[in-house]
Protein backbone atom coordinates (compact mmCIF):
# COMPACT_ATOMS: atom_id res chain seq x y z
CA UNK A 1 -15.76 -24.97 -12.28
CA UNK A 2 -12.62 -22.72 -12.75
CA UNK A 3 -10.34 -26.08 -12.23
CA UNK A 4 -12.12 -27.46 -14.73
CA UNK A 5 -12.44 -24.67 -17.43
CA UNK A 6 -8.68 -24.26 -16.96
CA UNK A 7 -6.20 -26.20 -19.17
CA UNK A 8 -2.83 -25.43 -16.77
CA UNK A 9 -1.87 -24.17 -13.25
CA UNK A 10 1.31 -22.68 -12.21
CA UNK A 11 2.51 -23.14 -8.62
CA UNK A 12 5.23 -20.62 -7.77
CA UNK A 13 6.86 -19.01 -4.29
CA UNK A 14 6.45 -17.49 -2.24
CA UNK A 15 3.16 -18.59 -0.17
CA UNK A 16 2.60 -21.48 -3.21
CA UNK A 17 0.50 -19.37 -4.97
CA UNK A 18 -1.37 -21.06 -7.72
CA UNK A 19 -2.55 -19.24 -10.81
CA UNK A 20 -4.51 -20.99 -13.18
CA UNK A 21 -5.06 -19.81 -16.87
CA UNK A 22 -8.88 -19.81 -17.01
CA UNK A 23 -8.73 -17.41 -14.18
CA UNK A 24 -5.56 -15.35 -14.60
CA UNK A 25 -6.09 -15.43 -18.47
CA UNK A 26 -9.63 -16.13 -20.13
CA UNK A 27 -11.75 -14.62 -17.68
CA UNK A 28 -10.24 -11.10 -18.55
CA UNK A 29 -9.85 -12.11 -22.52
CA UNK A 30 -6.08 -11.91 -22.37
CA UNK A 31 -5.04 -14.40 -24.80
CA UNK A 32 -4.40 -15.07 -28.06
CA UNK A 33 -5.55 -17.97 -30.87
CA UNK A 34 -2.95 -18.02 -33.74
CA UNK A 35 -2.91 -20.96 -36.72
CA UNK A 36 0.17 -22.87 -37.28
CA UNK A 37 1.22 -25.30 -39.53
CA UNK A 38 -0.58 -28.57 -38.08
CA UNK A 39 -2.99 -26.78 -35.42
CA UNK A 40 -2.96 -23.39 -33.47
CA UNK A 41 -0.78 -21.50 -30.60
CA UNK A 42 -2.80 -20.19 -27.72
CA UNK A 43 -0.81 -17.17 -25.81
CA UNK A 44 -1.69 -16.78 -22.93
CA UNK A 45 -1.14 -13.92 -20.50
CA UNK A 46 -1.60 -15.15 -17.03
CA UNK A 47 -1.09 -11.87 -14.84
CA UNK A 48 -4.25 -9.30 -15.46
CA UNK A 49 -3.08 -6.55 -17.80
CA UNK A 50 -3.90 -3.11 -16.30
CA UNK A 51 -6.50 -0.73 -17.94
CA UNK A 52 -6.96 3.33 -17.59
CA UNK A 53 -10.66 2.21 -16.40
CA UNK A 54 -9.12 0.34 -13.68
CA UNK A 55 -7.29 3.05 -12.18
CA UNK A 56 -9.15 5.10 -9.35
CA UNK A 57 -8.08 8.42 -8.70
CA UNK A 58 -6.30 9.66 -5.29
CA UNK A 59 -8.12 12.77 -4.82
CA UNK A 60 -11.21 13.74 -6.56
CA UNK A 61 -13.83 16.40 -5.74
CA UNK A 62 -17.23 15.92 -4.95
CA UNK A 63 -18.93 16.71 -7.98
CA UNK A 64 -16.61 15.01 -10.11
CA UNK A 65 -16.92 11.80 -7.78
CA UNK A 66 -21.10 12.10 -8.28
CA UNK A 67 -20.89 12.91 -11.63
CA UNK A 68 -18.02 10.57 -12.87
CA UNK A 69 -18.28 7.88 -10.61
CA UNK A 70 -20.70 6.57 -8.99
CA UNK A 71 -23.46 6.61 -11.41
CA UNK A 72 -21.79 4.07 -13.67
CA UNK A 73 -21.80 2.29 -10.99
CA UNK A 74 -24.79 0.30 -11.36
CA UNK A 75 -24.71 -2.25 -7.71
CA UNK A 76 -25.61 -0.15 -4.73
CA UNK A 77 -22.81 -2.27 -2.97
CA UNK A 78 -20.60 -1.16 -5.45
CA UNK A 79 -21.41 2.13 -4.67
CA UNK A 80 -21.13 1.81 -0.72
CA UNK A 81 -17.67 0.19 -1.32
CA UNK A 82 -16.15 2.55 -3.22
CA UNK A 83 -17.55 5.35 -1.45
CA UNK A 84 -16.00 3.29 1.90
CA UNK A 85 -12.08 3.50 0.33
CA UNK A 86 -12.81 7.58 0.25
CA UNK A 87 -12.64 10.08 2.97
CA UNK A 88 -14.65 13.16 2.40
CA UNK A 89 -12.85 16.84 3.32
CA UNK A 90 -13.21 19.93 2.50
CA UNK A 91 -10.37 23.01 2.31
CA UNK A 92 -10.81 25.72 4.38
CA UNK A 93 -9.12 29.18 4.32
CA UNK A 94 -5.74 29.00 6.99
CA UNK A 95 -5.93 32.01 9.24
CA UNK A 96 -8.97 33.24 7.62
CA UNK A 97 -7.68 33.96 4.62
CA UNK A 98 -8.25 32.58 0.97
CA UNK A 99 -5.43 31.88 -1.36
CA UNK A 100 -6.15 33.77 -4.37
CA UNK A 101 -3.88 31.46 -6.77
CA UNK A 102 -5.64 28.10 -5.47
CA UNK A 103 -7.10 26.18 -7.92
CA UNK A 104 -9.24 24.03 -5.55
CA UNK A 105 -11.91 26.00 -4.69
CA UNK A 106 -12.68 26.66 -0.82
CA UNK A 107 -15.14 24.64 0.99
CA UNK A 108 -15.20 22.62 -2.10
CA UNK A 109 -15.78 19.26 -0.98
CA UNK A 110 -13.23 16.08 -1.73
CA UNK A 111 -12.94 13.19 -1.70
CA UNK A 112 -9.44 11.07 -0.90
CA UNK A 113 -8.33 7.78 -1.56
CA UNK A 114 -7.99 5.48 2.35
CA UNK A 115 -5.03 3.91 1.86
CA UNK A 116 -4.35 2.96 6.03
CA UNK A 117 -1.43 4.98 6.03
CA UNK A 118 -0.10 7.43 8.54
């Protein structure tokens, strides 16, 4: 149905990736109408243009994550797959003792972006 919806394709290296403009372009509203003399220019802007809402954060704590996160997240799925990218931890005191100037509280549980790095 995408083929069909879209009106061009680009082919480019590497790999011979294929973008088309129904998919790279309408599908996230990035595109423009604009009347000319004799008809109308359609901008399109095939790569998907980066939002603050699609960022994720690296490291965010536990309350913040149930709080923020996950109950805008309406798909249980959703929920189990973001909460899969995450490790959980929690900062303990080194040696036994706190640091007074710490601004992340101890025992304070967090949550970090998995990014399958060492």
């Amino acid at each position: 149905m995408e083929r069909i919806s879209s009106q061009f394709t680009i082919a480019h290296d590497p790999g011979n990736t294929k973008k088309n403009n129904y998919h790279y372009s309408i599908a996230y509203g990035q595109y423009e109408v604009r009347r000319i003399t004799g008809g109308v220019r359609i901008d399109y802007q095939i790569v998907e243009e980066w939002r603050p809402e699609h960022y994720v954060p690296h490291l965010i704590s536990q309350e913040r994550m149930n709080t923020l996160i996950l109950p805008h997240l309406e798909n249980e799925k959703d929920r189990t797959s973001v909460l899969g990218a995450y490790d959980l931890f929690t900062l303990e005191p080194l040696n036994g003792r706190e640091r007074p100037n710490c601004r992340l509280g101890p025992r304070q549980g967090f949550w970090r972006l998995y990014c399958g790095c060492a």
